[in-house]
PDB file of N, CA and C in Angstrom:
ATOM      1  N   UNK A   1     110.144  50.509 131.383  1.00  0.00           N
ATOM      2  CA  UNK A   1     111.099  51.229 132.194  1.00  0.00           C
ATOM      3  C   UNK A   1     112.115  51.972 131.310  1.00  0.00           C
ATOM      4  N   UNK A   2     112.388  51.297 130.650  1.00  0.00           N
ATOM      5  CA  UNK A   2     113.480  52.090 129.327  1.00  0.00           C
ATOM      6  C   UNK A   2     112.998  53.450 128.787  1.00  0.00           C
ATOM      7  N   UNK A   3     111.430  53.258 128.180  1.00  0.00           N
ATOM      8  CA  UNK A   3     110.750  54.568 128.184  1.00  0.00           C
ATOM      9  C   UNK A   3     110.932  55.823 129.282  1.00  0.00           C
ATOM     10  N   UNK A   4     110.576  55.126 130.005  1.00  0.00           N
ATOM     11  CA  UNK A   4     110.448  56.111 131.025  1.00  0.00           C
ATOM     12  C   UNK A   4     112.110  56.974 131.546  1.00  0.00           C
ATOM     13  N   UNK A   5     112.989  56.008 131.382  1.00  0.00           N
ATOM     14  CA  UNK A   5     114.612  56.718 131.716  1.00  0.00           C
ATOM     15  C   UNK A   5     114.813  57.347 130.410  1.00  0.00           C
ATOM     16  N   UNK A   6     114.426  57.017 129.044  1.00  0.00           N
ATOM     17  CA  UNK A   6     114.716  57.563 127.918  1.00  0.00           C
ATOM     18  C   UNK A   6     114.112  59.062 127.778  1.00  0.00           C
ATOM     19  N   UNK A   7     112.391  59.024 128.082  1.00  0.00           N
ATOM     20  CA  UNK A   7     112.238  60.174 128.252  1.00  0.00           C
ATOM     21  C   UNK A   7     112.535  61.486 129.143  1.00  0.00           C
ATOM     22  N   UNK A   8     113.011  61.038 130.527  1.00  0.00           N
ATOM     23  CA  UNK A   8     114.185  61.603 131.795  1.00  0.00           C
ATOM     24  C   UNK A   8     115.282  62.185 131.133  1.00  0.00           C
ATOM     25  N   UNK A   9     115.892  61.410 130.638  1.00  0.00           N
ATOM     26  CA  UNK A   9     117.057  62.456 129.959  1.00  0.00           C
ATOM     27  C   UNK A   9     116.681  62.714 128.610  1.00  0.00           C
ATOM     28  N   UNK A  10     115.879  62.512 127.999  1.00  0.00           N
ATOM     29  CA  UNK A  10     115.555  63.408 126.703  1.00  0.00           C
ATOM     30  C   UNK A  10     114.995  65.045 127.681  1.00  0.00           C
ATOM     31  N   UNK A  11     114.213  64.849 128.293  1.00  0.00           N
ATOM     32  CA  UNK A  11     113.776  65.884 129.113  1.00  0.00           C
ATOM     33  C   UNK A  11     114.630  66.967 129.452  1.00  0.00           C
ATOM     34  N   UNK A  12     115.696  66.111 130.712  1.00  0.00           N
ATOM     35  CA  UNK A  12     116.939  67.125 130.949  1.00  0.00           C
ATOM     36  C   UNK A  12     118.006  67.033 130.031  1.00  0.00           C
ATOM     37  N   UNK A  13     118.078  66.962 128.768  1.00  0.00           N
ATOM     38  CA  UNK A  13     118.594  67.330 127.562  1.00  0.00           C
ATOM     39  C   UNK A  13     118.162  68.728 127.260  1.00  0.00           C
ATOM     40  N   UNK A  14     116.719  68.673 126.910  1.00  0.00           N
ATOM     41  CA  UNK A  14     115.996  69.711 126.437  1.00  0.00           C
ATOM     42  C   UNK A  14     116.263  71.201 127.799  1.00  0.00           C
ATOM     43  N   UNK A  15     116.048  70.571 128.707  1.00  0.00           N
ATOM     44  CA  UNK A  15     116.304  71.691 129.507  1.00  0.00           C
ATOM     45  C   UNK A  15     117.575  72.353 129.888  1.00  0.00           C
ATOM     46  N   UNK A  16     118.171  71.685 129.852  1.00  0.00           N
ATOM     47  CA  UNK A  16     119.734  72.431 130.011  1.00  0.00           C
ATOM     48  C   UNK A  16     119.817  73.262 128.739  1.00  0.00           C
ATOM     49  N   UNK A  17     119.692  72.874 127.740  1.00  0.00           N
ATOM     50  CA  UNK A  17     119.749  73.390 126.345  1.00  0.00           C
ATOM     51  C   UNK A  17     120.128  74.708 126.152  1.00  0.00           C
ATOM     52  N   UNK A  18     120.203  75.423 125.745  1.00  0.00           N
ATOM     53  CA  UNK A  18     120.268  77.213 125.379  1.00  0.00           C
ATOM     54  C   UNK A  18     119.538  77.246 124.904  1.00  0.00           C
ATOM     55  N   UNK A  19     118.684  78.444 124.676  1.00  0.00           N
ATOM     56  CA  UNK A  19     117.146  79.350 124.550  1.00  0.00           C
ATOM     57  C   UNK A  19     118.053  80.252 123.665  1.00  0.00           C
ATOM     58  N   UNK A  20     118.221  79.927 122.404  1.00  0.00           N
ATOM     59  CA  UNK A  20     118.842  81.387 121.594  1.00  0.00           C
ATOM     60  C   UNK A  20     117.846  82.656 121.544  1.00  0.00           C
ATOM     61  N   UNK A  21     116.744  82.213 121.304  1.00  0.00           N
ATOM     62  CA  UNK A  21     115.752  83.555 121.155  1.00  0.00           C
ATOM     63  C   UNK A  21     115.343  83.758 122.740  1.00  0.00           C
ATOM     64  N   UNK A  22     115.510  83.350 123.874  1.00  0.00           N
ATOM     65  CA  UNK A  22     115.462  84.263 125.032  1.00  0.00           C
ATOM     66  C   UNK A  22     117.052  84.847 125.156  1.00  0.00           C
ATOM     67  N   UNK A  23     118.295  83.985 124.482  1.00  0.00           N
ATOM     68  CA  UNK A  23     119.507  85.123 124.684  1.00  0.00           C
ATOM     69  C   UNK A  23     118.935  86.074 123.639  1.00  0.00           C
ATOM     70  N   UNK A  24     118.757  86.404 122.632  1.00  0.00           N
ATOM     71  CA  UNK A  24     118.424  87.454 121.734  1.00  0.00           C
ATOM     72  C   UNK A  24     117.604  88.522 121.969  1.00  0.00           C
ATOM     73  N   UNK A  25     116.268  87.990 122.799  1.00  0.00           N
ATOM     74  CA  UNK A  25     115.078  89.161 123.623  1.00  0.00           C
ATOM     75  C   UNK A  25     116.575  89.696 124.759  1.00  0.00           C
ATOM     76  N   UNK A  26     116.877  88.776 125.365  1.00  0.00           N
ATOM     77  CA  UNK A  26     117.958  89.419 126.770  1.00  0.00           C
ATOM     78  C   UNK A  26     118.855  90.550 126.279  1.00  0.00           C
ATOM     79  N   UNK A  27     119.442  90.371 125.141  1.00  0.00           N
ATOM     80  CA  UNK A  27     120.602  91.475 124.034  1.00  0.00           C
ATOM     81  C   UNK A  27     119.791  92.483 123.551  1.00  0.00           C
ATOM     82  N   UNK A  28     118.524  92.175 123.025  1.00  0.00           N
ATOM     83  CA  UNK A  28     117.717  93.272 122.620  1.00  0.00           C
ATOM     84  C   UNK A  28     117.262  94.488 123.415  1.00  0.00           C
ATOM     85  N   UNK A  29     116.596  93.978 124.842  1.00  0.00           N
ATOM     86  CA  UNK A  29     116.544  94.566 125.378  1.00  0.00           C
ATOM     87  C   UNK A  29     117.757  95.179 126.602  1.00  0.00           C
ATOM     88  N   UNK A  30     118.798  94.891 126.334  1.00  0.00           N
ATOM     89  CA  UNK A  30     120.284  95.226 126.713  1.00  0.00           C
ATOM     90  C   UNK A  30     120.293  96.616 126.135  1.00  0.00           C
ATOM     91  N   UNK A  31     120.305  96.395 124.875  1.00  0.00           N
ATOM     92  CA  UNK A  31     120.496  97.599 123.782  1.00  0.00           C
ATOM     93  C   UNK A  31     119.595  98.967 123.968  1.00  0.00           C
ATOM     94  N   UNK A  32     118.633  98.228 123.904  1.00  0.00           N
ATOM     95  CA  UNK A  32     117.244  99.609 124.256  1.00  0.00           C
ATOM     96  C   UNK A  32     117.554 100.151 125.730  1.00  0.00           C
ATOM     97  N   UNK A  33     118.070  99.690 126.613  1.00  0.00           N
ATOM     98  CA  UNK A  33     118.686 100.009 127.721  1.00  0.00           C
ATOM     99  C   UNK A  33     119.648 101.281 127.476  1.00  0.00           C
ATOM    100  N   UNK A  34     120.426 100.806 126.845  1.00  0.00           N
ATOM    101  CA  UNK A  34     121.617 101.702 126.588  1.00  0.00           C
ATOM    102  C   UNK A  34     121.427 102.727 125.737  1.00  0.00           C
ATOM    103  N   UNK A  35     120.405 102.474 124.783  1.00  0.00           N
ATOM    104  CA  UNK A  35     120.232 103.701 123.900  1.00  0.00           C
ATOM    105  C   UNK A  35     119.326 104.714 124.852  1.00  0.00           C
ATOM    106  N   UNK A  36     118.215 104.122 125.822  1.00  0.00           N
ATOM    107  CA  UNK A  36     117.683 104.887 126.616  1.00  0.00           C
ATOM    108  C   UNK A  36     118.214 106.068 127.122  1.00  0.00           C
ATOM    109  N   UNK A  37     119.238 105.395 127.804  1.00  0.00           N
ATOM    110  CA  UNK A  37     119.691 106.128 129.335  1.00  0.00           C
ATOM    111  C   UNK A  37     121.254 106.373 128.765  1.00  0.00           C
ATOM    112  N   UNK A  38     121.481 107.709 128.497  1.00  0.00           N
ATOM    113  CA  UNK A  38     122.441 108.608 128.058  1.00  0.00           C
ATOM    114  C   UNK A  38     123.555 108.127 129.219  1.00  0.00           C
ATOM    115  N   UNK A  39     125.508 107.942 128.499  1.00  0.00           N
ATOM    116  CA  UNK A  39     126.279 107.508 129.075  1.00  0.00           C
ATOM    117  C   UNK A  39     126.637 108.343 130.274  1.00  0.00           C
ATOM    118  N   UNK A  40     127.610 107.980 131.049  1.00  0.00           N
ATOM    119  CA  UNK A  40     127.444 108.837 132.715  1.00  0.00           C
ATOM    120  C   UNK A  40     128.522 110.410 131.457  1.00  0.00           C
ATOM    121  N   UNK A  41     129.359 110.165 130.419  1.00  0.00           N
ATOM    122  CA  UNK A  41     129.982 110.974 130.111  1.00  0.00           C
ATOM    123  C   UNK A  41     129.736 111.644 128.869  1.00  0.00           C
ATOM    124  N   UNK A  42     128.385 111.761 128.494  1.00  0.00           N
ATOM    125  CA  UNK A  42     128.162 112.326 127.262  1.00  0.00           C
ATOM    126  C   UNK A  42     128.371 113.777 127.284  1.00  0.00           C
ATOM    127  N   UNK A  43     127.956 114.618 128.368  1.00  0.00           N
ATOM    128  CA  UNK A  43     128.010 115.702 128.059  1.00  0.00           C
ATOM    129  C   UNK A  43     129.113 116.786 128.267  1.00  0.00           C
ATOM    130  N   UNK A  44     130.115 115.631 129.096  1.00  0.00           N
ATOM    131  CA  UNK A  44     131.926 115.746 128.812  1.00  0.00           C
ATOM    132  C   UNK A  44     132.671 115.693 127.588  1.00  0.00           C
ATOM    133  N   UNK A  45     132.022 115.023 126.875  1.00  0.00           N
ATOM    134  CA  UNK A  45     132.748 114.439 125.779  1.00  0.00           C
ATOM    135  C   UNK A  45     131.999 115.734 124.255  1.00  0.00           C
ATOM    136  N   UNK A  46     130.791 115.749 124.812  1.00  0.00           N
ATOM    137  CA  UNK A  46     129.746 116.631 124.020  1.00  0.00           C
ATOM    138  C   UNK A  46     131.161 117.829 123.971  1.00  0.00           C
ATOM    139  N   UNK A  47     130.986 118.091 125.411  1.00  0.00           N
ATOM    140  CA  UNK A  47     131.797 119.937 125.595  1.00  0.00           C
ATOM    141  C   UNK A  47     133.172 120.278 125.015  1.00  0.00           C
ATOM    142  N   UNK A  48     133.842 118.760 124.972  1.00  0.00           N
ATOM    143  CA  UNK A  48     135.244 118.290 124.538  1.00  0.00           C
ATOM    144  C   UNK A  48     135.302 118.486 123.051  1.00  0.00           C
ATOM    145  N   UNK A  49     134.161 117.951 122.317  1.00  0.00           N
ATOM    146  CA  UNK A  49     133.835 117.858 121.161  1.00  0.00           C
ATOM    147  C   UNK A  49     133.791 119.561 120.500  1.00  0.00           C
ATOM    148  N   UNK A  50     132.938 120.266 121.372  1.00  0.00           N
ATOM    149  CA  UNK A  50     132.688 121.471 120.650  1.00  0.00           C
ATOM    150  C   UNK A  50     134.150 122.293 121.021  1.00  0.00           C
ATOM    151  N   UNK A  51     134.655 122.315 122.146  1.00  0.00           N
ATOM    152  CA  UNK A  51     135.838 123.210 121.757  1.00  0.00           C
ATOM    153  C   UNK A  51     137.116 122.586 121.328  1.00  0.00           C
ATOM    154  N   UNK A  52     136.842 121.287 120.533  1.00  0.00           N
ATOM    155  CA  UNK A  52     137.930 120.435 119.699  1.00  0.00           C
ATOM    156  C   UNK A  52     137.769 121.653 118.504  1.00  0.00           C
ATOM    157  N   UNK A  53     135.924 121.290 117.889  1.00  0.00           N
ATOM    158  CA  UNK A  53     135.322 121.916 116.762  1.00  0.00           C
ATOM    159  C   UNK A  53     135.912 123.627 117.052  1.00  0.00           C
ATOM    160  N   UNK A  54     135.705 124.061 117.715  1.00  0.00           N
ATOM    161  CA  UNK A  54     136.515 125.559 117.672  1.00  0.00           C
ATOM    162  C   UNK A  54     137.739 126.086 117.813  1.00  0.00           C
ATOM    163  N   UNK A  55     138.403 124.768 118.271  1.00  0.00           N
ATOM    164  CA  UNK A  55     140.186 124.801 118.433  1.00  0.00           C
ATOM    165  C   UNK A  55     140.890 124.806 116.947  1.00  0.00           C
ATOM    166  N   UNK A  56     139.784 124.085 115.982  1.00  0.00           N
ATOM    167  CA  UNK A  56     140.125 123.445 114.330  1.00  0.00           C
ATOM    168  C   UNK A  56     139.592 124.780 113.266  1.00  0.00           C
ATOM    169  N   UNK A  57     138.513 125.876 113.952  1.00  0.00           N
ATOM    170  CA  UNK A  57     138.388 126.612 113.165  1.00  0.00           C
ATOM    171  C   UNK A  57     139.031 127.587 113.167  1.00  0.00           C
ATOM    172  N   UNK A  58     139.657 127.657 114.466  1.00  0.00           N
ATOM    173  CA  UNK A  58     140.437 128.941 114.793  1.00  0.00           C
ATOM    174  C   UNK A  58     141.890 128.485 114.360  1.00  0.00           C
ATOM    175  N   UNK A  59     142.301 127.149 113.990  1.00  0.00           N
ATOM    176  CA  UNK A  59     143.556 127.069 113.335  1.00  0.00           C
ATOM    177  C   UNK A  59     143.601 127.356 112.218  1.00  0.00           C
ATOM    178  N   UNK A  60     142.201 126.826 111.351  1.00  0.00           N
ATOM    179  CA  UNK A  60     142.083 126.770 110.013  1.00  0.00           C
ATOM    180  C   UNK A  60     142.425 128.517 109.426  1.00  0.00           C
ATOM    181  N   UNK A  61     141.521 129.635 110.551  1.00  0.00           N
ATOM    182  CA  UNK A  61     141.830 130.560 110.610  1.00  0.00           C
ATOM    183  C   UNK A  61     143.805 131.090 110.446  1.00  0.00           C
ATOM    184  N   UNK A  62     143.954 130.859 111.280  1.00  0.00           N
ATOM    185  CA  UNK A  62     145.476 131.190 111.466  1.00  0.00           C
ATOM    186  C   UNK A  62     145.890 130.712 110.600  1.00  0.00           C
ATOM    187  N   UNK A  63     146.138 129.932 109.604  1.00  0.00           N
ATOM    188  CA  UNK A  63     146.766 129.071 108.693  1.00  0.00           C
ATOM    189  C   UNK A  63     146.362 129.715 107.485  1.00  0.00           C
ATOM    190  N   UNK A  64     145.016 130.334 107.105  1.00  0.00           N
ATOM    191  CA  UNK A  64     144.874 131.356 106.006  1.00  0.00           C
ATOM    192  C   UNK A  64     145.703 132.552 105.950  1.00  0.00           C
ATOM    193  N   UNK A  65     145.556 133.046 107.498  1.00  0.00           N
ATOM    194  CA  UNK A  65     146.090 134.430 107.369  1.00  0.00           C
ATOM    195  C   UNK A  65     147.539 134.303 106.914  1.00  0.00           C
ATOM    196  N   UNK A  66     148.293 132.969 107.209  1.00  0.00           N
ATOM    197  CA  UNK A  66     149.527 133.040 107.169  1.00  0.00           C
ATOM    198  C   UNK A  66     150.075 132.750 105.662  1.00  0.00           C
ATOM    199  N   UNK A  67     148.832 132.071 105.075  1.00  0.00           N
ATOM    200  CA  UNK A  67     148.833 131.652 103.876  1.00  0.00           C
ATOM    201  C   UNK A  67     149.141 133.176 102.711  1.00  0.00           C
ATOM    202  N   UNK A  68     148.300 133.785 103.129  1.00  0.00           N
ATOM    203  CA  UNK A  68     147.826 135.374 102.672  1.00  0.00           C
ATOM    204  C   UNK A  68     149.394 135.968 102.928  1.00  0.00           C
ATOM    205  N   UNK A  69     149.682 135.995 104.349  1.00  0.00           N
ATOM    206  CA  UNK A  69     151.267 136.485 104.317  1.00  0.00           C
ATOM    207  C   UNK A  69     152.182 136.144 103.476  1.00  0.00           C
ATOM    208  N   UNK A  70     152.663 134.659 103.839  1.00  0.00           N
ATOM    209  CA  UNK A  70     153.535 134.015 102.741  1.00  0.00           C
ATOM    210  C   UNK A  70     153.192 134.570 101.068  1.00  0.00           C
ATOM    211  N   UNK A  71     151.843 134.488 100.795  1.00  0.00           N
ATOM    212  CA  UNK A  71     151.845 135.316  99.357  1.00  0.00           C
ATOM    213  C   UNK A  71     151.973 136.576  98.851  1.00  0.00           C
ATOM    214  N   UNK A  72     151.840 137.372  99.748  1.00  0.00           N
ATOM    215  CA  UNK A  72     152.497 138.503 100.187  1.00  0.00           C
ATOM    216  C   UNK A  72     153.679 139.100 100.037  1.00  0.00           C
ATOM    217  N   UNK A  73     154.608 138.076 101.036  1.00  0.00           N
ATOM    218  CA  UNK A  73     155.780 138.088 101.017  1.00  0.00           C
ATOM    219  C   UNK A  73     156.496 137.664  99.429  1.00  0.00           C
ATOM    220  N   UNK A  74     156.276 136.650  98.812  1.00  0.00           N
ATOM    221  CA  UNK A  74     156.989 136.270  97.892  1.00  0.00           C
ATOM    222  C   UNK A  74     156.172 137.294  96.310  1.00  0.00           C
ATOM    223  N   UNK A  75     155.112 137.867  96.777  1.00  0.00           N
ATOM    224  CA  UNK A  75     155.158 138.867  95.422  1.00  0.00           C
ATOM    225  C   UNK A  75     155.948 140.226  95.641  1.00  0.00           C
ATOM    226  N   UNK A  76     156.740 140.443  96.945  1.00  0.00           N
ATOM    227  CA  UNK A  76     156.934 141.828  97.235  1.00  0.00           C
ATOM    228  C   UNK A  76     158.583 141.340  96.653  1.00  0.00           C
ATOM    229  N   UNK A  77     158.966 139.682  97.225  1.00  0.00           N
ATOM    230  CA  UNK A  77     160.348 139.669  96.987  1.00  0.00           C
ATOM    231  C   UNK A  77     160.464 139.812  95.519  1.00  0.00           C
ATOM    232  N   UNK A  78     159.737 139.219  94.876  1.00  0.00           N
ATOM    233  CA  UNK A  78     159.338 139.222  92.987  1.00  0.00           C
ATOM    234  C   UNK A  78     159.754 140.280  92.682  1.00  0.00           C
ATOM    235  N   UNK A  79     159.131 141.677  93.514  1.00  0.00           N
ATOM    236  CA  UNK A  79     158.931 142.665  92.468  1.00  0.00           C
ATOM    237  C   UNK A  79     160.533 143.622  93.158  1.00  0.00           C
TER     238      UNK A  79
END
């Protein structure tokens, strides 16, 4: 009889247990999920992105020309 209750809860020991490699398949395929299926806001953030990228060239712009002025200015005061 001892056997038999010993192996009962060795049993529901084992079963309650955590399954690390079924949490790990469950996360894995979490991931492939998400890389699948594009976020609800990518192509907001995409559009955000490109006229960030053209807001920065058109400063970089303005900031030469002014650069060019300022040198300008201080060879005319020179001379």
């Amino acid at each position: 009889m001892k056997i038999v209750t010993m192996l009962a809860v060795a049993l529901m020991m084992v079963a309650c247990g955590s399954d690390e490699s079924k949490e790990a398949a469950e996360a894995a395929e979490a991931a492939e999920a998400a890389e699948a299926a594009p976020t609800v806001g990518k192509e907001i953030a995409d559009n955000y992105n490109r006229a960030m990228d053209k807001a920065r060239a058109v400063e970089e712009q303005a900031m030469e020309q002014k650069r060019k002025i300022d040198e300008a200015l201080k060879e005319a005061e020179g001379n």
